[in-house]
PDB file of N, CA and C in Angstrom:
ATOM      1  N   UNK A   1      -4.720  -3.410 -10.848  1.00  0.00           N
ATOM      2  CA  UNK A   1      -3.638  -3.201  -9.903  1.00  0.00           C
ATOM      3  C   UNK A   1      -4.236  -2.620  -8.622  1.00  0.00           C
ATOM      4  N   UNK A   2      -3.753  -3.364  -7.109  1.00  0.00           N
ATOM      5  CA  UNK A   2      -4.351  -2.568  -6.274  1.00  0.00           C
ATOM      6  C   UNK A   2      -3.310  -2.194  -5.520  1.00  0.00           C
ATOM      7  N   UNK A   3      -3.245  -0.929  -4.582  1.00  0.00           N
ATOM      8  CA  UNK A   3      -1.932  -0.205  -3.744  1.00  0.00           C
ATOM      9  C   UNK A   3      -2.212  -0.654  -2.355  1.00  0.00           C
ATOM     10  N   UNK A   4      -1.281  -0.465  -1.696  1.00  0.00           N
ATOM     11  CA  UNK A   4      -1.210  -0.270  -0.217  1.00  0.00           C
ATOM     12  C   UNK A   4      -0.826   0.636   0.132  1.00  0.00           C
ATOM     13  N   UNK A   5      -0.936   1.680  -0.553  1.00  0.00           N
ATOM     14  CA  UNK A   5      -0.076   3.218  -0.097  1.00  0.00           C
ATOM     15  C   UNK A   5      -0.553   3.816   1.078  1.00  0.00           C
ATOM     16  N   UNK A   6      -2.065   3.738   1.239  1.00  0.00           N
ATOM     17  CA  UNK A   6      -2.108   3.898   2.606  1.00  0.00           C
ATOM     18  C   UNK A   6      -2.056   3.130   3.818  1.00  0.00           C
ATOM     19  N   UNK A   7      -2.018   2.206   4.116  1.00  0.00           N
ATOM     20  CA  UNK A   7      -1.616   0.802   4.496  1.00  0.00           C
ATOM     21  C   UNK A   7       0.028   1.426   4.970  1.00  0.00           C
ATOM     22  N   UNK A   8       0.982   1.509   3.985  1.00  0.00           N
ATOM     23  CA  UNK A   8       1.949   1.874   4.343  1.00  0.00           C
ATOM     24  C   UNK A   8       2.374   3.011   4.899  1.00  0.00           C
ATOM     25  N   UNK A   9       1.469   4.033   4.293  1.00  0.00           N
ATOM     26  CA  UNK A   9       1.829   5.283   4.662  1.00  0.00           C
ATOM     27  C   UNK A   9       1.454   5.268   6.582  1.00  0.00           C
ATOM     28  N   UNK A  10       0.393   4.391   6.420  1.00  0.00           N
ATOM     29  CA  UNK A  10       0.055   4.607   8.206  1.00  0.00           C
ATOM     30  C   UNK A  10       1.427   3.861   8.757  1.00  0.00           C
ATOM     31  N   UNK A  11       1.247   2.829   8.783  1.00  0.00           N
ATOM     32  CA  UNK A  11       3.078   2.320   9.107  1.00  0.00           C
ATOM     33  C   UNK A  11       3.575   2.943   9.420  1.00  0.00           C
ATOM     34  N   UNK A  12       4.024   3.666   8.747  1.00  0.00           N
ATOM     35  CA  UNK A  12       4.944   4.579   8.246  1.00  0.00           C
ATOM     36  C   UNK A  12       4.771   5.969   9.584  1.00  0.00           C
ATOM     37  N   UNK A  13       3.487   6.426   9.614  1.00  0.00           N
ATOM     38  CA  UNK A  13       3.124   7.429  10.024  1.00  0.00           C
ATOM     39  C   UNK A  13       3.411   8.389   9.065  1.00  0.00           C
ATOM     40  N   UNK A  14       3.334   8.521   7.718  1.00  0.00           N
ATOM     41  CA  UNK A  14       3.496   9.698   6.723  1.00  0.00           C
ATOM     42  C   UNK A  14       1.934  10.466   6.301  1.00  0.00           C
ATOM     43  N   UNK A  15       2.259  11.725   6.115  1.00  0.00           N
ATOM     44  CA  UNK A  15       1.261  12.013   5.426  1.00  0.00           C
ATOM     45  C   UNK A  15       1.128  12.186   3.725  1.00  0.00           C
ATOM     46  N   UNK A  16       0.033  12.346   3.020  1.00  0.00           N
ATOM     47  CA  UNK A  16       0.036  12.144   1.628  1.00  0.00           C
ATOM     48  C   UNK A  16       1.064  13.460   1.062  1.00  0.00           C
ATOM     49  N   UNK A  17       1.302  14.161   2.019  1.00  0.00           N
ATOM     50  CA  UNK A  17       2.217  15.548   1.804  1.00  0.00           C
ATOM     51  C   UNK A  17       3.617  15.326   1.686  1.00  0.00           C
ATOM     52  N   UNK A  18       3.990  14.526   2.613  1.00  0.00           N
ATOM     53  CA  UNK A  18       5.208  14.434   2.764  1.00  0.00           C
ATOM     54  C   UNK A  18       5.360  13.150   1.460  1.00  0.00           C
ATOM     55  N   UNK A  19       4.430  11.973   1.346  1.00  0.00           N
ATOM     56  CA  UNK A  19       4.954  11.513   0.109  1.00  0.00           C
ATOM     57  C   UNK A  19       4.987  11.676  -1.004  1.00  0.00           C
ATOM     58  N   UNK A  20       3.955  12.490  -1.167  1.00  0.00           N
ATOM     59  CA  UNK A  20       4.339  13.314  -2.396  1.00  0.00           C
ATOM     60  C   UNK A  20       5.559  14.408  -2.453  1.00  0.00           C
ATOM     61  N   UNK A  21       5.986  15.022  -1.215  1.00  0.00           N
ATOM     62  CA  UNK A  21       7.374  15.748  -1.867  1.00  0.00           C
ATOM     63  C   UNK A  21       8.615  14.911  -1.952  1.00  0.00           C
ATOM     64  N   UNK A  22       8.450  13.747  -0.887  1.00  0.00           N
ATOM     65  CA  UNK A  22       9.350  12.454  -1.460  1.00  0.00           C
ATOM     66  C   UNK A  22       9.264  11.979  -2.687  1.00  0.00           C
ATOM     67  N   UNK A  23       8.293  12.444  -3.548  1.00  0.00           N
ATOM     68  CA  UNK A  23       8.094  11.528  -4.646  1.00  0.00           C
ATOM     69  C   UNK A  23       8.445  12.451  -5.568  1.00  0.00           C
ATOM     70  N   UNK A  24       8.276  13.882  -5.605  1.00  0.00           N
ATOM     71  CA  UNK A  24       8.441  14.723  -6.534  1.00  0.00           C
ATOM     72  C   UNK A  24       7.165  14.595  -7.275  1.00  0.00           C
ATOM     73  N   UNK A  25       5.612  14.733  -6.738  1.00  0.00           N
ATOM     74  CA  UNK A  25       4.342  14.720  -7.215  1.00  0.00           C
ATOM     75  C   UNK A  25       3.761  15.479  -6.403  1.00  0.00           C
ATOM     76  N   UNK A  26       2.499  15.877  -6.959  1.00  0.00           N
ATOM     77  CA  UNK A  26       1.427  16.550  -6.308  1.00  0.00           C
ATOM     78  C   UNK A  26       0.921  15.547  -5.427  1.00  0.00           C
ATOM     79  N   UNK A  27       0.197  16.329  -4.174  1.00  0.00           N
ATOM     80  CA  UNK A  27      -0.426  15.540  -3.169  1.00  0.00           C
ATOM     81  C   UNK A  27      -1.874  14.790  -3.855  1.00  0.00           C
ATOM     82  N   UNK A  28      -2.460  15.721  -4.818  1.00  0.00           N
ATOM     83  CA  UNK A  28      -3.529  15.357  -5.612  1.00  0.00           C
ATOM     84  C   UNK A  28      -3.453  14.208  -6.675  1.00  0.00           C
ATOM     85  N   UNK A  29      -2.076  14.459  -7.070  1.00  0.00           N
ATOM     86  CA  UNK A  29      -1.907  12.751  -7.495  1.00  0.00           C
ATOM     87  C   UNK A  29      -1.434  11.744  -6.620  1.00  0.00           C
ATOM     88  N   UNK A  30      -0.845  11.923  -5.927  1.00  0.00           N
ATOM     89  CA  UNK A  30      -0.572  10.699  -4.814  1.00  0.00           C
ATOM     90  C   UNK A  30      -1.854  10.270  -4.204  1.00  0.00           C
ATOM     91  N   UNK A  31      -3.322  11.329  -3.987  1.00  0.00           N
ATOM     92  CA  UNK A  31      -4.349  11.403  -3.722  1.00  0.00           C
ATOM     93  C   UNK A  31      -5.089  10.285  -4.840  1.00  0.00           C
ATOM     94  N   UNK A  32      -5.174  10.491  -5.663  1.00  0.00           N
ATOM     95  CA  UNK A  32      -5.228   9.539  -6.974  1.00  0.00           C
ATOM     96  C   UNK A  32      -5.608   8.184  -7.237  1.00  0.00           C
ATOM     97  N   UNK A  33      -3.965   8.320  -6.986  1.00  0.00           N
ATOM     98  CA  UNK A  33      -3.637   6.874  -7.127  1.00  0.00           C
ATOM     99  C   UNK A  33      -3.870   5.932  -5.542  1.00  0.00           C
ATOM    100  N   UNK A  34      -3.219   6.721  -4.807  1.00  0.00           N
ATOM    101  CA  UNK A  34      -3.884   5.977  -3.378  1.00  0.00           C
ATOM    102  C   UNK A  34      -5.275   5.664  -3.490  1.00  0.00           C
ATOM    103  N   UNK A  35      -6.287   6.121  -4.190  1.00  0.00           N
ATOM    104  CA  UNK A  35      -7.368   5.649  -4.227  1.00  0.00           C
ATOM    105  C   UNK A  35      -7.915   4.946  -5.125  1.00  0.00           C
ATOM    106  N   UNK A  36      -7.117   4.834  -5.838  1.00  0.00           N
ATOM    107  CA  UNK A  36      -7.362   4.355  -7.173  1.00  0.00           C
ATOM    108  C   UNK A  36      -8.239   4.826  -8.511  1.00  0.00           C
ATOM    109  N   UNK A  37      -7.972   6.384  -8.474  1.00  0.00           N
ATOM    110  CA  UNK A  37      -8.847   6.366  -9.400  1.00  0.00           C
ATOM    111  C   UNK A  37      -7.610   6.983 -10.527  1.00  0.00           C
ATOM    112  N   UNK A  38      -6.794   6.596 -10.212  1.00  0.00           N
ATOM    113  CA  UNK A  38      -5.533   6.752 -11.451  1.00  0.00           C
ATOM    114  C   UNK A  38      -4.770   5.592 -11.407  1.00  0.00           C
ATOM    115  N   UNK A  39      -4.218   4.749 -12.506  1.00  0.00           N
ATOM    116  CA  UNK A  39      -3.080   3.644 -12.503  1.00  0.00           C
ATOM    117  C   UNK A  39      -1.779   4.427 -12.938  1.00  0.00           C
ATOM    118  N   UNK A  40      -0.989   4.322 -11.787  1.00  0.00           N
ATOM    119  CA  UNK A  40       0.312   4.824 -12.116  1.00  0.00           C
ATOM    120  C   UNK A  40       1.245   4.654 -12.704  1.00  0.00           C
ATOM    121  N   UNK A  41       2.217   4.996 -13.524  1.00  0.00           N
ATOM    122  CA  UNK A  41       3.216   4.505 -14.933  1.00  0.00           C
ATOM    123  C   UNK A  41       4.347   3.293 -13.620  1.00  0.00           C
ATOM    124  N   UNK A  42       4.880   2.725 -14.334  1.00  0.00           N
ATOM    125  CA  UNK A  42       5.926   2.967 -13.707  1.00  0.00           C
ATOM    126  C   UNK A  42       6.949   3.099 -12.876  1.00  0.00           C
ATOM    127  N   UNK A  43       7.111   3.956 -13.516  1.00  0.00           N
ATOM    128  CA  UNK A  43       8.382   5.038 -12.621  1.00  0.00           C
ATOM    129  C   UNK A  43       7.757   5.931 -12.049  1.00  0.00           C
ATOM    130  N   UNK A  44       6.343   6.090 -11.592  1.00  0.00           N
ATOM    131  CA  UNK A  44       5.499   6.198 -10.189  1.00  0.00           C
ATOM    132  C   UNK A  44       5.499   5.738  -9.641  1.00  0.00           C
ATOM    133  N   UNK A  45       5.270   4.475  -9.894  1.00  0.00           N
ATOM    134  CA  UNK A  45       5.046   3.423  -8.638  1.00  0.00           C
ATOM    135  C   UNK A  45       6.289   3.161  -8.153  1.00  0.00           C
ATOM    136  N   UNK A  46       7.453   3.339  -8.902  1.00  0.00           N
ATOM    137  CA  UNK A  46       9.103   3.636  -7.867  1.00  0.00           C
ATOM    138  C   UNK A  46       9.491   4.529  -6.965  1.00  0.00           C
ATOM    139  N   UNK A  47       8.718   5.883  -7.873  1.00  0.00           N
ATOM    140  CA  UNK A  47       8.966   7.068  -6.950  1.00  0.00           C
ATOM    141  C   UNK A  47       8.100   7.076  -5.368  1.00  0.00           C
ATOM    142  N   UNK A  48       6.889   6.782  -5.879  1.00  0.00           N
ATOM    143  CA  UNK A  48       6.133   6.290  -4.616  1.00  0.00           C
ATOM    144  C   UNK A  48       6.517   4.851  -3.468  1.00  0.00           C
ATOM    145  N   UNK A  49       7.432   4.096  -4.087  1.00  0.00           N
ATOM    146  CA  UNK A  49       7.258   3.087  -3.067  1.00  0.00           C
ATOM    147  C   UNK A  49       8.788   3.489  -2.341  1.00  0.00           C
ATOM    148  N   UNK A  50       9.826   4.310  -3.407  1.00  0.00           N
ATOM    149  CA  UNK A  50      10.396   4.940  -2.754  1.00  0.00           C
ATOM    150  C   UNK A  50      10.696   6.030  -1.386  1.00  0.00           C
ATOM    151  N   UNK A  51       9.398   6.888  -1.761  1.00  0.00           N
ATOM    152  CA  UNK A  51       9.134   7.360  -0.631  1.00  0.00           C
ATOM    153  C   UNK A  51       8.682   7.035   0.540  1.00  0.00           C
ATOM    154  N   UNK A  52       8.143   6.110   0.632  1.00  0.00           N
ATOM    155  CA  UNK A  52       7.690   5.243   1.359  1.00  0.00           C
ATOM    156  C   UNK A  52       8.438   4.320   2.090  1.00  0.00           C
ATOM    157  N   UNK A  53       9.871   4.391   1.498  1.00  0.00           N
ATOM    158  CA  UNK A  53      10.777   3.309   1.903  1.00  0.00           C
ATOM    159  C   UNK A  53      10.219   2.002   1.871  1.00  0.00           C
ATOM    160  N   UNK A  54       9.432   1.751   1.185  1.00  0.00           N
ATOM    161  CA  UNK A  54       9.546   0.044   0.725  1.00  0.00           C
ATOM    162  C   UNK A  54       9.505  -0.413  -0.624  1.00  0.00           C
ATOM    163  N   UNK A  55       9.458  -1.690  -0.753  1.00  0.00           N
ATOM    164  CA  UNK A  55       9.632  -2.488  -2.312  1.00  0.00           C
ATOM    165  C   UNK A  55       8.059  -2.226  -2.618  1.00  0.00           C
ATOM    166  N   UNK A  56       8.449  -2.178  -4.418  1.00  0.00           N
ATOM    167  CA  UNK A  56       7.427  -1.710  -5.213  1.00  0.00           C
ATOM    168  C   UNK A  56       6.381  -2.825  -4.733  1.00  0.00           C
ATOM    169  N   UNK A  57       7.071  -3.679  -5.087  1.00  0.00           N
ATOM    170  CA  UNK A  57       5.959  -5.071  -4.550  1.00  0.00           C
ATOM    171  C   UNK A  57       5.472  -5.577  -3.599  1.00  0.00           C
ATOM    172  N   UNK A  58       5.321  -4.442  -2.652  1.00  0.00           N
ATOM    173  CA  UNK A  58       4.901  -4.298  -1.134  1.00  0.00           C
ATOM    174  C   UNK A  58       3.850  -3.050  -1.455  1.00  0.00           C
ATOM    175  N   UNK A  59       4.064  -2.358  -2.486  1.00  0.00           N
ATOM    176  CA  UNK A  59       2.966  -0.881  -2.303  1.00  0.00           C
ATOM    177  C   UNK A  59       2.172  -1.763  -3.539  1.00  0.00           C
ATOM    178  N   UNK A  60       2.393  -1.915  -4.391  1.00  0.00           N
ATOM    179  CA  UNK A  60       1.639  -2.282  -5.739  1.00  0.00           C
ATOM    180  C   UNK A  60       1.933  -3.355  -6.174  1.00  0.00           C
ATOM    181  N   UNK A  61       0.204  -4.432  -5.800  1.00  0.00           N
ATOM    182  CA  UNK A  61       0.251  -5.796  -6.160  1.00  0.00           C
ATOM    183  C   UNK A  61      -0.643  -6.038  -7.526  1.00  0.00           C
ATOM    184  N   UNK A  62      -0.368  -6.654  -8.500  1.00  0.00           N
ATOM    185  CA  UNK A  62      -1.335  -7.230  -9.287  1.00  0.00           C
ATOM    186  C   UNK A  62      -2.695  -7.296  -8.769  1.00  0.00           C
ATOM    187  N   UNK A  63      -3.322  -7.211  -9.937  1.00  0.00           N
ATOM    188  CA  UNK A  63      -4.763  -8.372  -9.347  1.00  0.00           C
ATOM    189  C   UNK A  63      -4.536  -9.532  -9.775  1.00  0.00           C
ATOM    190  N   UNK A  64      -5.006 -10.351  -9.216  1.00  0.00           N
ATOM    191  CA  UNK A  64      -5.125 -11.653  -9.826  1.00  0.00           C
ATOM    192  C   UNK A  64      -4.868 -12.622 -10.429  1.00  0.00           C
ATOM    193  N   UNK A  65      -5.816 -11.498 -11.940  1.00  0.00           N
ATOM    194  CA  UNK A  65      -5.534 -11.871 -13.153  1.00  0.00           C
ATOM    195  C   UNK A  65      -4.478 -11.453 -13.848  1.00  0.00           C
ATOM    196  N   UNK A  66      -3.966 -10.501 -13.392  1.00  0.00           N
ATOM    197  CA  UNK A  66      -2.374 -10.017 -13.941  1.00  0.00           C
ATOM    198  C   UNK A  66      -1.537 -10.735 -13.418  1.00  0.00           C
ATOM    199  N   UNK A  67      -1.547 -11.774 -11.738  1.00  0.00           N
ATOM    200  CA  UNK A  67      -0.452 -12.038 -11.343  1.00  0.00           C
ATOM    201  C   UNK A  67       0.256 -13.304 -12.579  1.00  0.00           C
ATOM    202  N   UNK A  68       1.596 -13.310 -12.226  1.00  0.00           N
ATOM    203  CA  UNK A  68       2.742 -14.438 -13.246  1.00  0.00           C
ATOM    204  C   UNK A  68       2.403 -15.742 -12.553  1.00  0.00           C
ATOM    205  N   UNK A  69       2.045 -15.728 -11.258  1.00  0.00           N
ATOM    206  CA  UNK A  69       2.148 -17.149 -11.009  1.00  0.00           C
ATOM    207  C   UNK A  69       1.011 -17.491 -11.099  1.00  0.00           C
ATOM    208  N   UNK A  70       0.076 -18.863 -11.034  1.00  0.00           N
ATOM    209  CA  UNK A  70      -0.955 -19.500 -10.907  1.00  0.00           C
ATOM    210  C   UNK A  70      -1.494 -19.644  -9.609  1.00  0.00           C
ATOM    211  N   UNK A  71      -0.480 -19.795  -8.693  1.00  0.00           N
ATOM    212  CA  UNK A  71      -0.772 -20.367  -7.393  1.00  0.00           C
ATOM    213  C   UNK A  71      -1.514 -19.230  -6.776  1.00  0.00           C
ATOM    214  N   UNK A  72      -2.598 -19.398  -6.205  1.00  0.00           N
ATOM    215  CA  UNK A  72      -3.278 -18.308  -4.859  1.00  0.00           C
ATOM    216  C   UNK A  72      -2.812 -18.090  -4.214  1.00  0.00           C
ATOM    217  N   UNK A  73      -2.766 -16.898  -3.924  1.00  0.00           N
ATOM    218  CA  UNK A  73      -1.965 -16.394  -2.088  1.00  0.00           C
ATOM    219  C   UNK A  73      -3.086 -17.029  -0.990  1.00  0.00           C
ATOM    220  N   UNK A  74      -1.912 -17.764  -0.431  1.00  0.00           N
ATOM    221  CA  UNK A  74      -2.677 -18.628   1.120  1.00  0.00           C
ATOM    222  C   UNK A  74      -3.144 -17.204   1.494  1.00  0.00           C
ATOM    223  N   UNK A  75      -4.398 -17.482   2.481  1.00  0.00           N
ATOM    224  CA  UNK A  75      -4.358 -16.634   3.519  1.00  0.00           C
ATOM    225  C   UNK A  75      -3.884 -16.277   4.671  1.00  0.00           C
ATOM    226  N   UNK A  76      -4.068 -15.506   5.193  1.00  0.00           N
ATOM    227  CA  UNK A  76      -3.040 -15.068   6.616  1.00  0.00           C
ATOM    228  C   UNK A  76      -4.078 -15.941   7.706  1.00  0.00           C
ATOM    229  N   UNK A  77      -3.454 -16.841   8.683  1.00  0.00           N
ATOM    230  CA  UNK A  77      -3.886 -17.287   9.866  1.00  0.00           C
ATOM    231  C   UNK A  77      -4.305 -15.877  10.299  1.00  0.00           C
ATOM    232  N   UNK A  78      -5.116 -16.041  11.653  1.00  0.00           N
ATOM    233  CA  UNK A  78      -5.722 -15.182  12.709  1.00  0.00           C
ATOM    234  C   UNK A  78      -4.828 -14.487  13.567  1.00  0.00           C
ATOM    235  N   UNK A  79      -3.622 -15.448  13.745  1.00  0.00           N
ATOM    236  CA  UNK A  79      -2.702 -14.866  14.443  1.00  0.00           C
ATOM    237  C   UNK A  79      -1.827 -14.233  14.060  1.00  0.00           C
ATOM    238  N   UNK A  80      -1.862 -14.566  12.386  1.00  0.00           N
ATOM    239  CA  UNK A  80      -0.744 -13.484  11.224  1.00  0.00           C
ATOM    240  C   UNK A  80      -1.489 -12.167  11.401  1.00  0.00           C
ATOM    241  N   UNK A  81      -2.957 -12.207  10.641  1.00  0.00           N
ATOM    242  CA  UNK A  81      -3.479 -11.256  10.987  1.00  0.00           C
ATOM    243  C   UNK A  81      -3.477 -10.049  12.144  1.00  0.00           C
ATOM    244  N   UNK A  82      -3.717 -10.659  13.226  1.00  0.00           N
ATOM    245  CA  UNK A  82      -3.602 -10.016  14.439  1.00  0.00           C
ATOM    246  C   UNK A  82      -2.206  -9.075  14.765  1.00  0.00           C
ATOM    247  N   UNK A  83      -1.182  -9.906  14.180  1.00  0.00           N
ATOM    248  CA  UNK A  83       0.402  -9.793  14.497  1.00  0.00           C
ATOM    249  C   UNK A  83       0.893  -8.475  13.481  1.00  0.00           C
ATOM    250  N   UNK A  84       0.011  -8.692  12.006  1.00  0.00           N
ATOM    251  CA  UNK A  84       0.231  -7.638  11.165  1.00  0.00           C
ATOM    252  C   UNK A  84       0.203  -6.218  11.694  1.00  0.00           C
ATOM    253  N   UNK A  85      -1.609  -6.418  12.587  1.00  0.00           N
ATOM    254  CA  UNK A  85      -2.526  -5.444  12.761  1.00  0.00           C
ATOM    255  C   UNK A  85      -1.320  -4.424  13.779  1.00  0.00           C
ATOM    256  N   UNK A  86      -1.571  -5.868  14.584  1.00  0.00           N
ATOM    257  CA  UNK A  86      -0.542  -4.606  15.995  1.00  0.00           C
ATOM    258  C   UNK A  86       1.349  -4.150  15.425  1.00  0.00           C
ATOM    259  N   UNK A  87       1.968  -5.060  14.613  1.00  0.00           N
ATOM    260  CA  UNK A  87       2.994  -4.627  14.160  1.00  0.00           C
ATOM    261  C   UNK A  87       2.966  -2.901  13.001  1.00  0.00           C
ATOM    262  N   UNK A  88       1.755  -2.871  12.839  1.00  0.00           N
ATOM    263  CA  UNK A  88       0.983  -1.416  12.440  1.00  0.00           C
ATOM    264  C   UNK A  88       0.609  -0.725  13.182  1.00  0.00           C
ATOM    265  N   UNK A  89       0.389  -0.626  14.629  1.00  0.00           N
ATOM    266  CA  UNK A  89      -0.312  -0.014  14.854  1.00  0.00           C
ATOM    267  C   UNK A  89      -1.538  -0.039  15.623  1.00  0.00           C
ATOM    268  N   UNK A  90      -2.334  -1.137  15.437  1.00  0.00           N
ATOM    269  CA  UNK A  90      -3.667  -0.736  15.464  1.00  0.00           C
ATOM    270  C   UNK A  90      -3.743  -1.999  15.953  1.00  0.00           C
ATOM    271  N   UNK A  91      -4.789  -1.990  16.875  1.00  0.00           N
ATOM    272  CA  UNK A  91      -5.817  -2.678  17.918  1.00  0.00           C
ATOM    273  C   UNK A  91      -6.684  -3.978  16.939  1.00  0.00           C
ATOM    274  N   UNK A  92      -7.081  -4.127  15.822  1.00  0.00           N
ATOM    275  CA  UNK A  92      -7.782  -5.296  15.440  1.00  0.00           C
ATOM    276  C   UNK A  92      -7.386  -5.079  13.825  1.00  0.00           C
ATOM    277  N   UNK A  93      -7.455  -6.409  13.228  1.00  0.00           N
ATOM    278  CA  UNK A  93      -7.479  -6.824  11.725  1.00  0.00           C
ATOM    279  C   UNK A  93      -8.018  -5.540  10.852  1.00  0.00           C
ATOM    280  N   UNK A  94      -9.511  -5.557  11.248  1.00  0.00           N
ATOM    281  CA  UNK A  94     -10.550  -4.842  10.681  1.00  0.00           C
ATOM    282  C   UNK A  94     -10.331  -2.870  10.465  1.00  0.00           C
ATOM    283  N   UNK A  95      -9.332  -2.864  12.028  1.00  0.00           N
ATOM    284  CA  UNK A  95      -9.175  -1.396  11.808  1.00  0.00           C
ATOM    285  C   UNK A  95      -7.656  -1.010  10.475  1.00  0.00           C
ATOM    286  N   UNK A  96      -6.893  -2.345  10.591  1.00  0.00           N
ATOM    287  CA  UNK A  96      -5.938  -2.209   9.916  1.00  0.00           C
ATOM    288  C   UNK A  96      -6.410  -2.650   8.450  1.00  0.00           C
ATOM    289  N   UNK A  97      -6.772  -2.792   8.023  1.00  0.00           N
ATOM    290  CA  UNK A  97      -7.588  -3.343   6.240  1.00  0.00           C
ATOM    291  C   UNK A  97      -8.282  -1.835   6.108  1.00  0.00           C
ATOM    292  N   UNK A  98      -8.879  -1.288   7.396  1.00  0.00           N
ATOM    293  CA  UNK A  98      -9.430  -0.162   7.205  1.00  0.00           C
ATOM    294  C   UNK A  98     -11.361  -0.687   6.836  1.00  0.00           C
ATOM    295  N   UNK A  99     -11.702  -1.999   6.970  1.00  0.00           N
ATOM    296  CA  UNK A  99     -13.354  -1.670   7.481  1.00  0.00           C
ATOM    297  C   UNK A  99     -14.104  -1.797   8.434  1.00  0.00           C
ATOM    298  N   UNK A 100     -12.754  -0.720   9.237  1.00  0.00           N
ATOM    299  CA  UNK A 100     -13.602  -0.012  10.798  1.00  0.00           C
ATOM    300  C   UNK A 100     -13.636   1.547  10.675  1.00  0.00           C
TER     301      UNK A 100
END
């Protein structure tokens, strides 16, 4: 399973503080799991995408091999990309994925 919690949280402009008292968790587990070194139950991953104000299936996607369907996710054109980046925030693709 991989998150977008920070992805969203920048969106968002939240800090891991404030979603964790939205969530009713420690910042150290929201810390966690945003990084992945915990898989969250659940009714974490509600409380968290809750706080966050978006769908679970916007913070926490399958991998892959867990997804139900067969089909690959197309990729995003250059200009999806780009459109994501600045609808976030941020000046290029690379700073928004976060390997800048």
């Amino acid at each position: 399973m991989t998150n977008r919690i920070r992805i969203v949280r920048a969106e968002r402009r939240l800090s891991q503080a404030v979603v964790a008292r939205r969530a009713r968790m420690s910042q150290t587990m929201v810390s966690a799991i945003e990084n992945e070194r915990r898989e969250p139950s659940k009714g974490e991953q509600k409380r968290i995408a809750k706080a966050l104000r978006a769908p679970v299936e916007r913070v926490f996607q399958p991998e892959a091999d867990e997804r139900d369907d067969d089909e690959p996710r197309r990729k995003l054109t250059r200009n999806e990309q780009l459109q994501a980046a600045a609808d976030a925030g941020y000046d290029t693709w690379e700073e928004y994925r976060g390997e800048r």
